[in-house]
Protein backbone atom coordinates (compact mmCIF):
# COMPACT_ATOMS: atom_id res chain seq x y z
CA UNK A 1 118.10 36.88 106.95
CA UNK A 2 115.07 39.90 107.47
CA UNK A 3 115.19 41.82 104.56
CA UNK A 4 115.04 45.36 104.84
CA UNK A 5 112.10 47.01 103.93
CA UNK A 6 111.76 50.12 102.44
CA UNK A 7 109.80 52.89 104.50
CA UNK A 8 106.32 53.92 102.58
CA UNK A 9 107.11 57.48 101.57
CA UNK A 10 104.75 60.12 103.37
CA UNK A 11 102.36 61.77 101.47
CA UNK A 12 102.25 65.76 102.07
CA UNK A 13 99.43 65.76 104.53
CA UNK A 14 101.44 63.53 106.43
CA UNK A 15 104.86 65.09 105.94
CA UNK A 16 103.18 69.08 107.14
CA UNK A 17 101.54 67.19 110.03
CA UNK A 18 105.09 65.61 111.06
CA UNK A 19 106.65 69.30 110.48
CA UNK A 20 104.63 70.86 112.99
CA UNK A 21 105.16 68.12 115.61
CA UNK A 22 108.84 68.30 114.88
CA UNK A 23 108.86 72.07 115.08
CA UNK A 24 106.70 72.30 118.50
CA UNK A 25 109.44 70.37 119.90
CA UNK A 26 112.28 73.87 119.48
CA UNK A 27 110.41 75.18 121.74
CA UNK A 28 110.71 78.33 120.01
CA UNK A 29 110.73 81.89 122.00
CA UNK A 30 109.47 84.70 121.18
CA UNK A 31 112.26 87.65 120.47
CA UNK A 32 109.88 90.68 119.23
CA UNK A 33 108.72 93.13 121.67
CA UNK A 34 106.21 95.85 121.10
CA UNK A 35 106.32 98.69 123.89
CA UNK A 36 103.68 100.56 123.04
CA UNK A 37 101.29 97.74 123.00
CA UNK A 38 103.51 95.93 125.92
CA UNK A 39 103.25 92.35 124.12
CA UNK A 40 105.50 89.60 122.64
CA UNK A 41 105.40 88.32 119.42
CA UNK A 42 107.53 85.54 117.24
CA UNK A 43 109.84 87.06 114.80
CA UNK A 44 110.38 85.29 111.34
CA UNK A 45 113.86 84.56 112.82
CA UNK A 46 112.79 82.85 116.05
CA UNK A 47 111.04 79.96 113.65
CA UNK A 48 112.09 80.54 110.26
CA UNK A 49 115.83 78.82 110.54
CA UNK A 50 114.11 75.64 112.52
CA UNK A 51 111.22 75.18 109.17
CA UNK A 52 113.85 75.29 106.60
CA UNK A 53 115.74 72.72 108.14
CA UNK A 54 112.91 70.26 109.11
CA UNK A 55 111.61 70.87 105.69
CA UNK A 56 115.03 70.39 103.71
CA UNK A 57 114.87 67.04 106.02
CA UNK A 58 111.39 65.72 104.90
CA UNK A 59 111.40 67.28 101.70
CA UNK A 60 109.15 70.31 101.61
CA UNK A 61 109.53 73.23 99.21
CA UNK A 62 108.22 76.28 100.77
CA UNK A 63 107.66 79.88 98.22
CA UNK A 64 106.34 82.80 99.74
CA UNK A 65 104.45 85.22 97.10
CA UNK A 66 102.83 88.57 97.55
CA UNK A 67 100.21 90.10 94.96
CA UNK A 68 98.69 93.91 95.20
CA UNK A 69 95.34 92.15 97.22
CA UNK A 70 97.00 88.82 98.27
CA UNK A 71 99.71 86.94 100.04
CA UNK A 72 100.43 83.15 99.65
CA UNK A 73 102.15 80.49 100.78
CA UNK A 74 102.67 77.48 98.90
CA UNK A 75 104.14 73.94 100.57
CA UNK A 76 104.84 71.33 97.66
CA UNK A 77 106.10 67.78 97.87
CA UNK A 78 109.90 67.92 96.49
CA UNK A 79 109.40 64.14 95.84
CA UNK A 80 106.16 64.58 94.19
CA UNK A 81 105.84 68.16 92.79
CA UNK A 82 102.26 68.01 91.62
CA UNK A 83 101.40 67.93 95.02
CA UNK A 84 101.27 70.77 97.21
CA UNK A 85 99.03 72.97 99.90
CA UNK A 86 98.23 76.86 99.99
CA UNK A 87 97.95 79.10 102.42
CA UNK A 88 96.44 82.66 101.94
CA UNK A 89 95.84 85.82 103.12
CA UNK A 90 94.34 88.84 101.63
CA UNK A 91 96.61 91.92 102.13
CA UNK A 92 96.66 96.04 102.22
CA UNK A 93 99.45 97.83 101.84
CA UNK A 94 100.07 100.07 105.20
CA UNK A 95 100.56 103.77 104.10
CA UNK A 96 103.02 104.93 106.89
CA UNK A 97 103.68 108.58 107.25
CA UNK A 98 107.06 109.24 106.80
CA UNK A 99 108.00 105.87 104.76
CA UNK A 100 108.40 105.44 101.03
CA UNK A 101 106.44 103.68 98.68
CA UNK A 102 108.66 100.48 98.66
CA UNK A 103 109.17 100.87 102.74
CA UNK A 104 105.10 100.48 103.04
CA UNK A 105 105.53 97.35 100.81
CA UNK A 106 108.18 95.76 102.59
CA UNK A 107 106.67 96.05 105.94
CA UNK A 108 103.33 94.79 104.83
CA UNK A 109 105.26 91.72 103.18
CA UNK A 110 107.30 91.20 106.15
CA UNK A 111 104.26 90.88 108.66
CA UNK A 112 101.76 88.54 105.55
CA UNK A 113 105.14 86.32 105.38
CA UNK A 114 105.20 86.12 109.66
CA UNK A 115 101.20 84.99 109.70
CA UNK A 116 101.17 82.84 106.74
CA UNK A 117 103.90 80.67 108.20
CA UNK A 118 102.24 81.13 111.50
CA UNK A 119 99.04 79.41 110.04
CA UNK A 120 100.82 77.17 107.98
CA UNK A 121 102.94 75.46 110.24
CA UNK A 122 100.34 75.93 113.29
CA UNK A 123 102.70 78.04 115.86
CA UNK A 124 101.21 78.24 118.54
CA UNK A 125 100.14 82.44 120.03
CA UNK A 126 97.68 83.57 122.43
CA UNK A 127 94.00 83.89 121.22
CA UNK A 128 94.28 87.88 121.28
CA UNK A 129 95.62 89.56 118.35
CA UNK A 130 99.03 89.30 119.50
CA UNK A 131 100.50 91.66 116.87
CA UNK A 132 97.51 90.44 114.57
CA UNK A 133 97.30 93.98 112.70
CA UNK A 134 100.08 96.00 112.16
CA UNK A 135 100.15 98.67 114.88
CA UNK A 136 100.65 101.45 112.67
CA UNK A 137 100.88 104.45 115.49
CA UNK A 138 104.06 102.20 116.87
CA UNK A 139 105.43 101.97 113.56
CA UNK A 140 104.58 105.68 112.34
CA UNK A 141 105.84 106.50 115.82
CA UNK A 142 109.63 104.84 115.25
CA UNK A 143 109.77 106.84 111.19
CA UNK A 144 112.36 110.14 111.32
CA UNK A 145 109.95 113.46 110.84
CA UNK A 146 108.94 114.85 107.22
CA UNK A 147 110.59 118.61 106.79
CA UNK A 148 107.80 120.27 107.81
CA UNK A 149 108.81 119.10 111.39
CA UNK A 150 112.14 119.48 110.69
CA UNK A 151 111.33 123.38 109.80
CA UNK A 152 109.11 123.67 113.10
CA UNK A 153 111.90 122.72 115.08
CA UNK A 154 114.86 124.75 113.59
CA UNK A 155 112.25 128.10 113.67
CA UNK A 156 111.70 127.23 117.54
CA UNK A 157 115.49 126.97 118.04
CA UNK A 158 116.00 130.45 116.07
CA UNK A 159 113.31 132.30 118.27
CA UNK A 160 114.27 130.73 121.61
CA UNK A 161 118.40 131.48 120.36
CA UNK A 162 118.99 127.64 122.02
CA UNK A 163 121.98 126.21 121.12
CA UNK A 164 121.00 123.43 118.58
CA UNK A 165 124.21 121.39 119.08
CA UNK A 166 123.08 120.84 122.73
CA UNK A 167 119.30 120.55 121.91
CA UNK A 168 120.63 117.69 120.12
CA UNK A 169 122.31 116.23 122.69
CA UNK A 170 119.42 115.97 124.38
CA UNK A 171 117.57 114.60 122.04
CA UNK A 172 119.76 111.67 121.78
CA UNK A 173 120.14 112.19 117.87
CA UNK A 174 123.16 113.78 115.72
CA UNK A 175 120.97 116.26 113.40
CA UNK A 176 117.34 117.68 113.55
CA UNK A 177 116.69 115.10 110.63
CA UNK A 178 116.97 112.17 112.73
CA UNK A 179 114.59 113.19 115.39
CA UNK A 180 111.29 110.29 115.24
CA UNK A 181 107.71 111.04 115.10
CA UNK A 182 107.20 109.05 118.26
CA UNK A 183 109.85 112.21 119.88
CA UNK A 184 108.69 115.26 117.74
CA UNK A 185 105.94 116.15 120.86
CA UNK A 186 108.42 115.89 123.22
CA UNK A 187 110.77 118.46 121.79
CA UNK A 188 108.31 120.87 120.00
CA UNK A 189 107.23 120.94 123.99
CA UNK A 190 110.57 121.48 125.39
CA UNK A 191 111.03 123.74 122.92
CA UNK A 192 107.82 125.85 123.65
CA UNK A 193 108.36 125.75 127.31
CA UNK A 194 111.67 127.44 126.78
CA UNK A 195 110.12 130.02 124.61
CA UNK A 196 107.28 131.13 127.18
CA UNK A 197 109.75 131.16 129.71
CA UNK A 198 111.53 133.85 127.38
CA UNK A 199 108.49 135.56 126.30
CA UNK A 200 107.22 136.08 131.01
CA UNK A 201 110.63 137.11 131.04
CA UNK A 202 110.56 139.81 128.48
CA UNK A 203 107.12 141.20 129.28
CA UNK A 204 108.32 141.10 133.48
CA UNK A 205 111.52 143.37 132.20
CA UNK A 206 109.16 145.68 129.97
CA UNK A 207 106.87 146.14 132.89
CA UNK A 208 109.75 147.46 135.30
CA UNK A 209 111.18 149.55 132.57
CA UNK A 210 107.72 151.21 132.56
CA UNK A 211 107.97 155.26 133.58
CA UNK A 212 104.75 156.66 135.13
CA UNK A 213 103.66 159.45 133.50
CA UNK A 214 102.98 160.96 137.01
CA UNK A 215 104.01 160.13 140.45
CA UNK A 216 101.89 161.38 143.17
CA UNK A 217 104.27 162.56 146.10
């Protein structure tokens, strides 16, 4: 009778190696979109479910940790926890217009987290810098305006006496507060347009109201 013999355990070189192959096989798709830039990009959703399976399977710890100047990520060995690999990144926290303090830090987290596992785990993008930076116009563009917009707007709907509930409307939005910087052009110009329009109108009707001070018969 063969006995069975027990499988050599992999070491953690081998076991990241046999987590990329096994991962390359999802054939994962790409879900994130930028329009303004018009490319795709991998979401930490379209891989992050598959590498926390195939790692719970081989037995691969992964911990993510972020630091004022620096983002890791660590892989360890669950069967051999002095063992492990490190993955780094050095990091600036995006100052968005419009976003709080702990908004900045989230987004900047988010997007070290996306590339760290991207390196780590060797998924494959195109050589360009396929959402590589943070595109910070896009992402300043989809923040709701500061009240200093908000004020703009509501003086321009005073002086051109529009009817804000319909503005609104057209806007696509349920209050002036909502309106995004990547729309605030847009409106301030509708806006403007409507008050020139006003302003022709009221110099044409002072211009026929005009008496001559003498008509030559």
């Amino acid at each position: 009778m063969a006995e069975n013999k027990e499988q050599p355990k992999l070491n953690i070189q081998k076991k990241i190696s046999r987590a990329r192959v096994m991962l390359q096989e999802k054939e994962l798709k790409k879900t994130g979109y930028n329009k303004y830039s018009n490319y795709t990009y991998f979401e930490l959703g379209d891989f992050l479910p598959h590498i926390n399976r195939i790692c719970d399977e081989l037995g691969l710890y992964c911990e993510f940790q972020f630091e004022a100047n620096e983002a890791k990520l660590t892989i360890t060995d669950s069967d051999k926890i002095e063992d492990f690999k490190t993955w780094s990144t050095p990091v600036e926290i995006a100052i968005l217009k419009g976003c709080s303090a702990i908004q900045n830090i989230g987004g900047t987290q988010s997007f070290a987290r996306r590339y760290l596992y991207i390196m780590a785990f060797e998924i494959a993008e195109s050589d360009s810098i396929e959402g590589g930076e943070v595109d910070q116009e896009a992402e300043q563009g989809k923040q709701k305006i500061n009240k200093a917009s908000v004020f703009t707007i509501k003086s321009l709907l005073d002086e051109t006496h529009s009817n804000e509930k319909k503005f609104l409307e057209w806007a696509g939005v349920s209050k002036i507060e909502d309106i995004t910087n990547a729309a605030l052009g847009t409106c301030i110009n509708k806006l403007n347009r409507i008050k020139e329009k006003l302003e022709k109108e009221k110099k044409d009707t002072e211009k026929e109201n005009i008496i001559p001070e003498q008509i030559d018969f």
